[in-house]
Protein backbone atom coordinates (compact mmCIF):
# COMPACT_ATOMS: atom_id res chain seq x y z
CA UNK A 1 138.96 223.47 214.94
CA UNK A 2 141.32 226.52 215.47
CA UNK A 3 144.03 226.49 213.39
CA UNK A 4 148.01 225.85 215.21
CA UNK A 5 146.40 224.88 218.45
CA UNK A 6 146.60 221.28 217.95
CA UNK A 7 143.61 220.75 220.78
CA UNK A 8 141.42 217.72 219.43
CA UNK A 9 143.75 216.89 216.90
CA UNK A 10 144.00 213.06 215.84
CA UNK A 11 145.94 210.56 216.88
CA UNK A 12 146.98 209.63 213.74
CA UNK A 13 147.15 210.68 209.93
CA UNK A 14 148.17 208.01 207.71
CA UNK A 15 148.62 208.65 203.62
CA UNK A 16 149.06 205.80 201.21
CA UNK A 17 148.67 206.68 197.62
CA UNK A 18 145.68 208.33 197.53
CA UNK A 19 143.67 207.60 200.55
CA UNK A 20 144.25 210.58 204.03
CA UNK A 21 143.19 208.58 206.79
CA UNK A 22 142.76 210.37 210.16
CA UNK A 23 142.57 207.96 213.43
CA UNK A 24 141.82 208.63 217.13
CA UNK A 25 142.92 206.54 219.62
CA UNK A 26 141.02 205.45 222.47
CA UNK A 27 140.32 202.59 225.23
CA UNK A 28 136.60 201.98 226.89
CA UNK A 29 136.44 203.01 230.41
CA UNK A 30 132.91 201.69 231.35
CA UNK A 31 132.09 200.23 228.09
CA UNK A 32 131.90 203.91 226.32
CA UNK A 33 134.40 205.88 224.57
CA UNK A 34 134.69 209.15 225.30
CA UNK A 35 136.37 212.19 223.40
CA UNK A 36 136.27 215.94 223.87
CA UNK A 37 134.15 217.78 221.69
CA UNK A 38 137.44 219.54 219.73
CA UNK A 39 138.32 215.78 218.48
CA UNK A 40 135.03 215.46 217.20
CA UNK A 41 135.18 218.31 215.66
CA UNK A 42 138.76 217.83 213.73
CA UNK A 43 137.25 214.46 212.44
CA UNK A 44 133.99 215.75 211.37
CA UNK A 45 135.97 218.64 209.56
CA UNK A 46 138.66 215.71 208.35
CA UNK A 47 135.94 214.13 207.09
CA UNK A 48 134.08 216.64 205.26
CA UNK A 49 137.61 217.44 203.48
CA UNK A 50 138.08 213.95 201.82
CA UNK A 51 139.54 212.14 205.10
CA UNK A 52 138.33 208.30 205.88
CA UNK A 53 138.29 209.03 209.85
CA UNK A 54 138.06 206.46 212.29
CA UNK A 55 138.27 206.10 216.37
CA UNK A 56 139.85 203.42 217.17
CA UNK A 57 139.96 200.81 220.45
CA UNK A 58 142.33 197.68 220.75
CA UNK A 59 139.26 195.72 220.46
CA UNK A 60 138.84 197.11 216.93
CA UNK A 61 142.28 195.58 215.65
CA UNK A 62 140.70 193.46 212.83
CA UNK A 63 138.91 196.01 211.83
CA UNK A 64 142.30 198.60 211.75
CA UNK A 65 144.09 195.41 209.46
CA UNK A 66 141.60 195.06 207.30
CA UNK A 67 140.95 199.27 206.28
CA UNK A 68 144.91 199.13 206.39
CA UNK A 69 145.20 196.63 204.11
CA UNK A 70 142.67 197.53 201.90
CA UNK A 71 143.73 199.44 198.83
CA UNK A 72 140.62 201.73 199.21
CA UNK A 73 140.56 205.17 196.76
């Protein structure tokens, strides 16, 4: 990722106590999910730095509850 440009960046960063979580959001067109190589990038980087990173559909909503809810680090 390039620092300032904000290209790629996620969709969401979330903090609660001591958990970073980084989110993209996306839909399926076609049954896939697609996202550009700099948003893989930011979460792969995210990641590597401590971040729980997710990408996110609305069919993954139980799923987004239930790492919300959970206390976690």
């Amino acid at each position: 990722p390039v620092a300032a440009d904000r290209k790629g960046f996620p969709d969401l960063i979330l903090v609660r106590r001591k958990r970073l979580i980084a989110a993209e959001l996306k839909i399926k067109r076609g049954g896939r999910i697609k996202m550009t190589p700099e948003q893989w990038d930011w979460l792969e980087v995210l990641g590597r730095a401590g971040a729980e990173v997710y990408t996110w559909t609305p069919e993954d909503f139980d799923d987004i509850v239930e790492v919300l809810s959970d206390e976690g680090g």
